[in-house]
PDB file of N, CA and C in Angstrom:
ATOM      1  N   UNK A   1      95.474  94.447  79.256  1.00  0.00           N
ATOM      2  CA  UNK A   1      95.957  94.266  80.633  1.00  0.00           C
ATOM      3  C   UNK A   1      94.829  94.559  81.626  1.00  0.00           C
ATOM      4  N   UNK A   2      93.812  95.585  80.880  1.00  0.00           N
ATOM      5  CA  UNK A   2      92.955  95.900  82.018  1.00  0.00           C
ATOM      6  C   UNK A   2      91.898  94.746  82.632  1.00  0.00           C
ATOM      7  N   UNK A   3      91.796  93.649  81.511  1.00  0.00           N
ATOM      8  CA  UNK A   3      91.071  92.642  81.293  1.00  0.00           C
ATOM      9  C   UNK A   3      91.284  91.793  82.335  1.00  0.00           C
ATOM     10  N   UNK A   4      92.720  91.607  82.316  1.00  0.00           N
ATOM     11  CA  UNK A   4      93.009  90.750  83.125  1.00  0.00           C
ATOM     12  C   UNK A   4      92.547  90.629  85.093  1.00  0.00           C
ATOM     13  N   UNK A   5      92.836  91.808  85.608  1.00  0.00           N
ATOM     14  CA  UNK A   5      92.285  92.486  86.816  1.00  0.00           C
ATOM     15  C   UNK A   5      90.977  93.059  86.411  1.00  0.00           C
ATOM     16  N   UNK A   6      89.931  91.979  86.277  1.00  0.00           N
ATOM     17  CA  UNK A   6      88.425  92.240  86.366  1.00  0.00           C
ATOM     18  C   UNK A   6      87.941  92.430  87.981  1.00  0.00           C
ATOM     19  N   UNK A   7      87.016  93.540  87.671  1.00  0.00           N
ATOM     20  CA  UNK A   7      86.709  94.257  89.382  1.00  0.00           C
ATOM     21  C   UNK A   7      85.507  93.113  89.412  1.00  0.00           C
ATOM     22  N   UNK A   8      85.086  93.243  90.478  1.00  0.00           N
ATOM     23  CA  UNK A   8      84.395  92.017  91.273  1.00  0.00           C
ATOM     24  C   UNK A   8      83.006  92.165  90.940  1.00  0.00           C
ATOM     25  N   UNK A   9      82.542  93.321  90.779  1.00  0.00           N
ATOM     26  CA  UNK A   9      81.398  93.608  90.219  1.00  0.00           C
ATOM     27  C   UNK A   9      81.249  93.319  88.459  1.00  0.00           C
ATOM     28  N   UNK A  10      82.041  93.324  87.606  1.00  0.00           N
ATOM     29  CA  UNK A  10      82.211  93.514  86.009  1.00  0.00           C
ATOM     30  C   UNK A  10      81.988  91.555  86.060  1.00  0.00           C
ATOM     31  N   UNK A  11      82.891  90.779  87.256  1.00  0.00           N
ATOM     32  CA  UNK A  11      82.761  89.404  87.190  1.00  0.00           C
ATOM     33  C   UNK A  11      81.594  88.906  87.402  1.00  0.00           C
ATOM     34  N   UNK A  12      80.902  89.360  88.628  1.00  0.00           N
ATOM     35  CA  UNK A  12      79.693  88.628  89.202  1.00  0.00           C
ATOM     36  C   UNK A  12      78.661  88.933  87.891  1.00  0.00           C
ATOM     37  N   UNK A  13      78.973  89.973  87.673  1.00  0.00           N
ATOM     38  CA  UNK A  13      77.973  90.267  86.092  1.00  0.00           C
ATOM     39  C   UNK A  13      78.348  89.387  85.182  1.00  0.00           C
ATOM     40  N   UNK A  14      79.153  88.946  84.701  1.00  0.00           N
ATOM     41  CA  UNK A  14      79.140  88.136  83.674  1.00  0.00           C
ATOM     42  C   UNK A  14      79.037  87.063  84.336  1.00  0.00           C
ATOM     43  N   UNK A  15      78.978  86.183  85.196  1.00  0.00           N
ATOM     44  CA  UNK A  15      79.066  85.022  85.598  1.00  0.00           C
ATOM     45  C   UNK A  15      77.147  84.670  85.754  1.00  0.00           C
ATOM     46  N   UNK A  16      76.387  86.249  85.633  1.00  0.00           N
ATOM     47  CA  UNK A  16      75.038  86.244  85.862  1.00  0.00           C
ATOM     48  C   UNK A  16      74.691  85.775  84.525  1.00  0.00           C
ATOM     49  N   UNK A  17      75.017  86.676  83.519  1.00  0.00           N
ATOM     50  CA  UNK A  17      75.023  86.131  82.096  1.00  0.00           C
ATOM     51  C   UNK A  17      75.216  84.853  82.043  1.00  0.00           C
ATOM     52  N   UNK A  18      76.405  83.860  82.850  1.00  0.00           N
ATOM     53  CA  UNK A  18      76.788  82.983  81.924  1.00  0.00           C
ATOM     54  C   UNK A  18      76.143  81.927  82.544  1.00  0.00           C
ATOM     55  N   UNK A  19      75.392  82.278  83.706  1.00  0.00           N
ATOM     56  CA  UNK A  19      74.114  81.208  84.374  1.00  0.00           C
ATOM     57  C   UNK A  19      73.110  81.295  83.463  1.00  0.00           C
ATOM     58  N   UNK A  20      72.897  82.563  82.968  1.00  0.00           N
ATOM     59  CA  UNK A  20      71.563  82.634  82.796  1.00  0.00           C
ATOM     60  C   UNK A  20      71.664  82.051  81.473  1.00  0.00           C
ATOM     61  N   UNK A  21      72.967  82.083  80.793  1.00  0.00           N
ATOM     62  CA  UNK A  21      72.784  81.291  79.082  1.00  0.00           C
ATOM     63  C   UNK A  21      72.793  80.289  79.003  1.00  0.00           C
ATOM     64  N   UNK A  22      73.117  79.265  80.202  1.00  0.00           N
ATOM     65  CA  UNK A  22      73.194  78.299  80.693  1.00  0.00           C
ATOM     66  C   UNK A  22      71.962  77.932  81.065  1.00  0.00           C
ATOM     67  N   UNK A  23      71.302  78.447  81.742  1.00  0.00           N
ATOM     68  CA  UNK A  23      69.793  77.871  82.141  1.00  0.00           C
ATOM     69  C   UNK A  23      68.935  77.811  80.549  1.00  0.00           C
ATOM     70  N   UNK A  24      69.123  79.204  79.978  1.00  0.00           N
ATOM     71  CA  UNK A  24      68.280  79.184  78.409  1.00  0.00           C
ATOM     72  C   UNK A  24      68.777  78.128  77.960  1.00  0.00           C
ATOM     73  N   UNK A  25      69.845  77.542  77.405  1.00  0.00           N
ATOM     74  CA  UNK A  25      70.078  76.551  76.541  1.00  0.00           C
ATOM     75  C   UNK A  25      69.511  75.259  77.122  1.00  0.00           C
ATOM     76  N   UNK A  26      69.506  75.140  78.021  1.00  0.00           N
ATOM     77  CA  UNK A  26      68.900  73.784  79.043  1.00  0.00           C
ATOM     78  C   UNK A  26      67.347  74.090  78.879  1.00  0.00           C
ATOM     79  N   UNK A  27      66.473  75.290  78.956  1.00  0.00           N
ATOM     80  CA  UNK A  27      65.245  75.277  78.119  1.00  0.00           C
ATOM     81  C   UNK A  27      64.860  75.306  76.938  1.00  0.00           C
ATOM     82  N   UNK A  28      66.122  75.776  76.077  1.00  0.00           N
ATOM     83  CA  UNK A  28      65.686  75.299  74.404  1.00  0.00           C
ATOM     84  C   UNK A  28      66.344  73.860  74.417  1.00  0.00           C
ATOM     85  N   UNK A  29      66.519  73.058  74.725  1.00  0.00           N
ATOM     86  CA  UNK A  29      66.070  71.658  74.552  1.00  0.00           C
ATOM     87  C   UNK A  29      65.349  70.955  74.812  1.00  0.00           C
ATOM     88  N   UNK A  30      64.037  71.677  75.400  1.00  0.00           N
ATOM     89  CA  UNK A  30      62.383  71.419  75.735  1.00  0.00           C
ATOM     90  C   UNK A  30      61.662  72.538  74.904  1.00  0.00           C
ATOM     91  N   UNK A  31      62.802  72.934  74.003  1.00  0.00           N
ATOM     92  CA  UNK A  31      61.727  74.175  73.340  1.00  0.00           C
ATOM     93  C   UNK A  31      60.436  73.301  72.164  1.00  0.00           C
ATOM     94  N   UNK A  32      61.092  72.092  71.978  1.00  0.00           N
ATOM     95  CA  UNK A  32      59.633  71.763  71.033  1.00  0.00           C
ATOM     96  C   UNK A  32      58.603  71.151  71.519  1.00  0.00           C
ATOM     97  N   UNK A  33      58.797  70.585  72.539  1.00  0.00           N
ATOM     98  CA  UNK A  33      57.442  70.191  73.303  1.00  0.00           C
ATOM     99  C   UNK A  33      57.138  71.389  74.447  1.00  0.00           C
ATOM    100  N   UNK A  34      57.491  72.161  74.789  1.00  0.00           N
ATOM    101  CA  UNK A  34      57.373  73.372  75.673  1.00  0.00           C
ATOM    102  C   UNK A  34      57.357  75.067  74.587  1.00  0.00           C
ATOM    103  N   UNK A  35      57.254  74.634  73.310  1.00  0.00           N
ATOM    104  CA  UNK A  35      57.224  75.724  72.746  1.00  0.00           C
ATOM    105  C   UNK A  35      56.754  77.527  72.981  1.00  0.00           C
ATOM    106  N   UNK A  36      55.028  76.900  72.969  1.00  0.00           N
ATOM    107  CA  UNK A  36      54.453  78.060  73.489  1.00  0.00           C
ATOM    108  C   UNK A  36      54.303  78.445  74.907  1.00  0.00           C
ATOM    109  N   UNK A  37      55.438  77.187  75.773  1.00  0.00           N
ATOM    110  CA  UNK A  37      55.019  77.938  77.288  1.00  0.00           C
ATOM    111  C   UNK A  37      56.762  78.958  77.151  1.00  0.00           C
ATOM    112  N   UNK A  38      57.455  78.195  76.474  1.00  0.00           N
ATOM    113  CA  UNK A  38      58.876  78.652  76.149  1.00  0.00           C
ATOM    114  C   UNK A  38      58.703  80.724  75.891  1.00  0.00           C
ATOM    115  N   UNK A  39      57.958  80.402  74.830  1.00  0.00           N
ATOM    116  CA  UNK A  39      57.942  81.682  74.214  1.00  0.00           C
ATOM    117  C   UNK A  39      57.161  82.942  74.801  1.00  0.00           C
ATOM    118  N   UNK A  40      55.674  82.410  75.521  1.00  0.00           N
ATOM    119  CA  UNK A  40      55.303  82.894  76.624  1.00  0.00           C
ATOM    120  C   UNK A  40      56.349  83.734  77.820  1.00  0.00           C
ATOM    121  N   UNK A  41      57.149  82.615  78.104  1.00  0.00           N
ATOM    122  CA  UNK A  41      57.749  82.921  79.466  1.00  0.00           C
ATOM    123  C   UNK A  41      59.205  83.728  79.205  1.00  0.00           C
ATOM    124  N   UNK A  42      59.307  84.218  77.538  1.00  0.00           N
ATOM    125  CA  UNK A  42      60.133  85.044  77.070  1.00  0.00           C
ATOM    126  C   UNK A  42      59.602  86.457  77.324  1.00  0.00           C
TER     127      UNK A  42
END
């Protein structure tokens, strides 16, 4: 139940996560011609 009433801060945090796994997956599909700038910029 507590899940359900997520505080505004616990959301904006995961919604940071779920940009940011979102942007990674959109750069590992340039990960083989962008490899070593990929892994670099890890």
């Amino acid at each position: 139940m507590g899940r359900l009433a997520t505080p505004p801060r616990e959301a904006s945090l995961w919604m940071c996560a779920h940009n940011h796994e979102q942007i990674f997956n959109q750069v590992n599909i340039y990960d083989t011609s962008l490899s070593d700038f990929h892994t670099y910029t890890l």
